[in-house]
Protein backbone atom coordinates (compact mmCIF):
# COMPACT_ATOMS: atom_id res chain seq x y z
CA UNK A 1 0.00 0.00 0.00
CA UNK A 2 1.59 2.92 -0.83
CA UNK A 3 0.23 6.14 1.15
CA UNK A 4 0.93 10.40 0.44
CA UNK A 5 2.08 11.80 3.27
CA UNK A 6 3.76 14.47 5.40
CA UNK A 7 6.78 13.78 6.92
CA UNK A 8 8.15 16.40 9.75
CA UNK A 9 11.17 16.79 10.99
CA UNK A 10 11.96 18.88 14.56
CA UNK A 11 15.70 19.10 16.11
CA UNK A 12 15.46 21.83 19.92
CA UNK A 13 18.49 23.84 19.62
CA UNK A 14 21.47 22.46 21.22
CA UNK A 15 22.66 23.83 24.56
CA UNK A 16 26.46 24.23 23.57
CA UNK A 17 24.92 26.47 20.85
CA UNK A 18 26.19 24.79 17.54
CA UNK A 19 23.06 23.31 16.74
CA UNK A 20 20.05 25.92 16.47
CA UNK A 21 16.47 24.76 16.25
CA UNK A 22 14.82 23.15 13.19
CA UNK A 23 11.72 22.41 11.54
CA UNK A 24 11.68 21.09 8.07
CA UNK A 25 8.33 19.81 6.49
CA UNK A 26 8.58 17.38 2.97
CA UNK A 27 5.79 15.67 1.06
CA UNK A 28 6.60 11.86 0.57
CA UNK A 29 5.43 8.40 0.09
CA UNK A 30 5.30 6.12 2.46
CA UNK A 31 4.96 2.65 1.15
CA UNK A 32 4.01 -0.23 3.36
CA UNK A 33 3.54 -3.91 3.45
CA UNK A 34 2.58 -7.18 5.70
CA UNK A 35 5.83 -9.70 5.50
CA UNK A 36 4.52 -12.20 7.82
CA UNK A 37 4.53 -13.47 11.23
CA UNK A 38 7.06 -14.29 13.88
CA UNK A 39 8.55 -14.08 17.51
CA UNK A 40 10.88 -11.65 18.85
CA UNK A 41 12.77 -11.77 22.21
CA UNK A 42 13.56 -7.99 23.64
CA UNK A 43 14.20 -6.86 26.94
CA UNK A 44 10.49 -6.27 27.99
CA UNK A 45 9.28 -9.89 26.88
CA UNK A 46 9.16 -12.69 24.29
CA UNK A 47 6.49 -10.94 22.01
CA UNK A 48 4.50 -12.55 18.70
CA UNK A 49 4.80 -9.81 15.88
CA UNK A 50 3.71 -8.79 12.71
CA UNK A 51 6.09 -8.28 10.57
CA UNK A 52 5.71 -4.85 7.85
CA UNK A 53 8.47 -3.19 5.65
CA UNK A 54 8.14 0.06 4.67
CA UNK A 55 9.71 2.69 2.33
CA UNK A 56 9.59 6.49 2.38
CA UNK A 57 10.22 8.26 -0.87
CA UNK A 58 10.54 12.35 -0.43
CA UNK A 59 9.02 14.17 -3.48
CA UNK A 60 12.17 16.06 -3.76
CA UNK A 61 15.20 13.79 -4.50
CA UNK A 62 17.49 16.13 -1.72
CA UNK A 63 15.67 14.72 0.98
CA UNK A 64 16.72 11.79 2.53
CA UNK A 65 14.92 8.66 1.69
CA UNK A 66 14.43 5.61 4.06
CA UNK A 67 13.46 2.19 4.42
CA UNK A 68 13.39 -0.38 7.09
CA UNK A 69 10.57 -3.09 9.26
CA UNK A 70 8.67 -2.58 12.01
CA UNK A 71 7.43 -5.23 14.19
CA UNK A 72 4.02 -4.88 15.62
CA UNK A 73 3.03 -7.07 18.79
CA UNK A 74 -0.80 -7.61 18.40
CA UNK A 75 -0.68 -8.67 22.23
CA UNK A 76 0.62 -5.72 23.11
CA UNK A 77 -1.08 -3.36 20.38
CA UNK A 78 2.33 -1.20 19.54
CA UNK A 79 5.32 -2.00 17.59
CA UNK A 80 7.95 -3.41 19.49
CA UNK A 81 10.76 -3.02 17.34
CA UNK A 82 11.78 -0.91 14.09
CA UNK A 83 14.82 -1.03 12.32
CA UNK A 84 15.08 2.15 9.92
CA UNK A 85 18.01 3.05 7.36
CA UNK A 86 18.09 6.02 5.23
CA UNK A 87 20.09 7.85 2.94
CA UNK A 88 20.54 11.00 1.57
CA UNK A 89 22.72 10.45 -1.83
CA UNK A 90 23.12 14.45 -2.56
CA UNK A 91 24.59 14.83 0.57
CA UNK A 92 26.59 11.50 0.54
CA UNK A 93 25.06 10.42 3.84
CA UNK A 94 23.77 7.91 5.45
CA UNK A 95 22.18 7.10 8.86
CA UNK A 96 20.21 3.85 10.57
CA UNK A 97 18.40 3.53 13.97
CA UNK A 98 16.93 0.71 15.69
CA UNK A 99 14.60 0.83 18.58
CA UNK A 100 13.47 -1.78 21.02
CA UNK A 101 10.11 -1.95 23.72
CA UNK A 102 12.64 -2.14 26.78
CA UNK A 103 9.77 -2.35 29.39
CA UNK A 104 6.19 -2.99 30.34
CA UNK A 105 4.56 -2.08 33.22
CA UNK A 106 0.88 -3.41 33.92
């Protein structure tokens, strides 16, 4: 499924000083899709998941692009896990991130 979107991007200013605040707003894609089923074993539990990759494609080509997979705990009702990589080639940059569910409290 592939969806229009917004994507918005906010950085507070840094309190050194180098960094100043920034908002920057692009219009992209954001293509998703079901992969299948599976387990996962973080720090907050041994969770079944849903597995979906996705793809975000910025309208203009500067912008950095991304892709990665989320995995979604119906049990829980949240992802648990996403793994994201992205790149921006007219820069000549690139950047990934992976975050976990570390904890659950009843």
């Amino acid at each position: 499924m592939t969806l229009p979107c917004e994507s918005t991007f906010e950085r507070t200013a840094s309190r050194d000083g180098p960094q100043p605040a920034l908002t920057i707003r692009d219009k992209v894609s954001f293509d998703i899709s079901y992969t299948g089923d599976g387990w996962i074993t973080l720090p907050s539990g041994n969770w079944e998941v849903k597995r979906l990759a996705f793809k975000t494609t910025p309208e203009d080509p500067s912008r950095i692009a991304s892709e990665g997979e989320s995995l979604f705990s119906p049990q829980l009702g949240v992802i648990v896990k996403t793994h994201r990589t992205g790149e921006n080639t007219s820069a000549h940059s690139k950047g990934e991130n992976t975050t976990e569910l570390i904890s659950v409290e009843p």
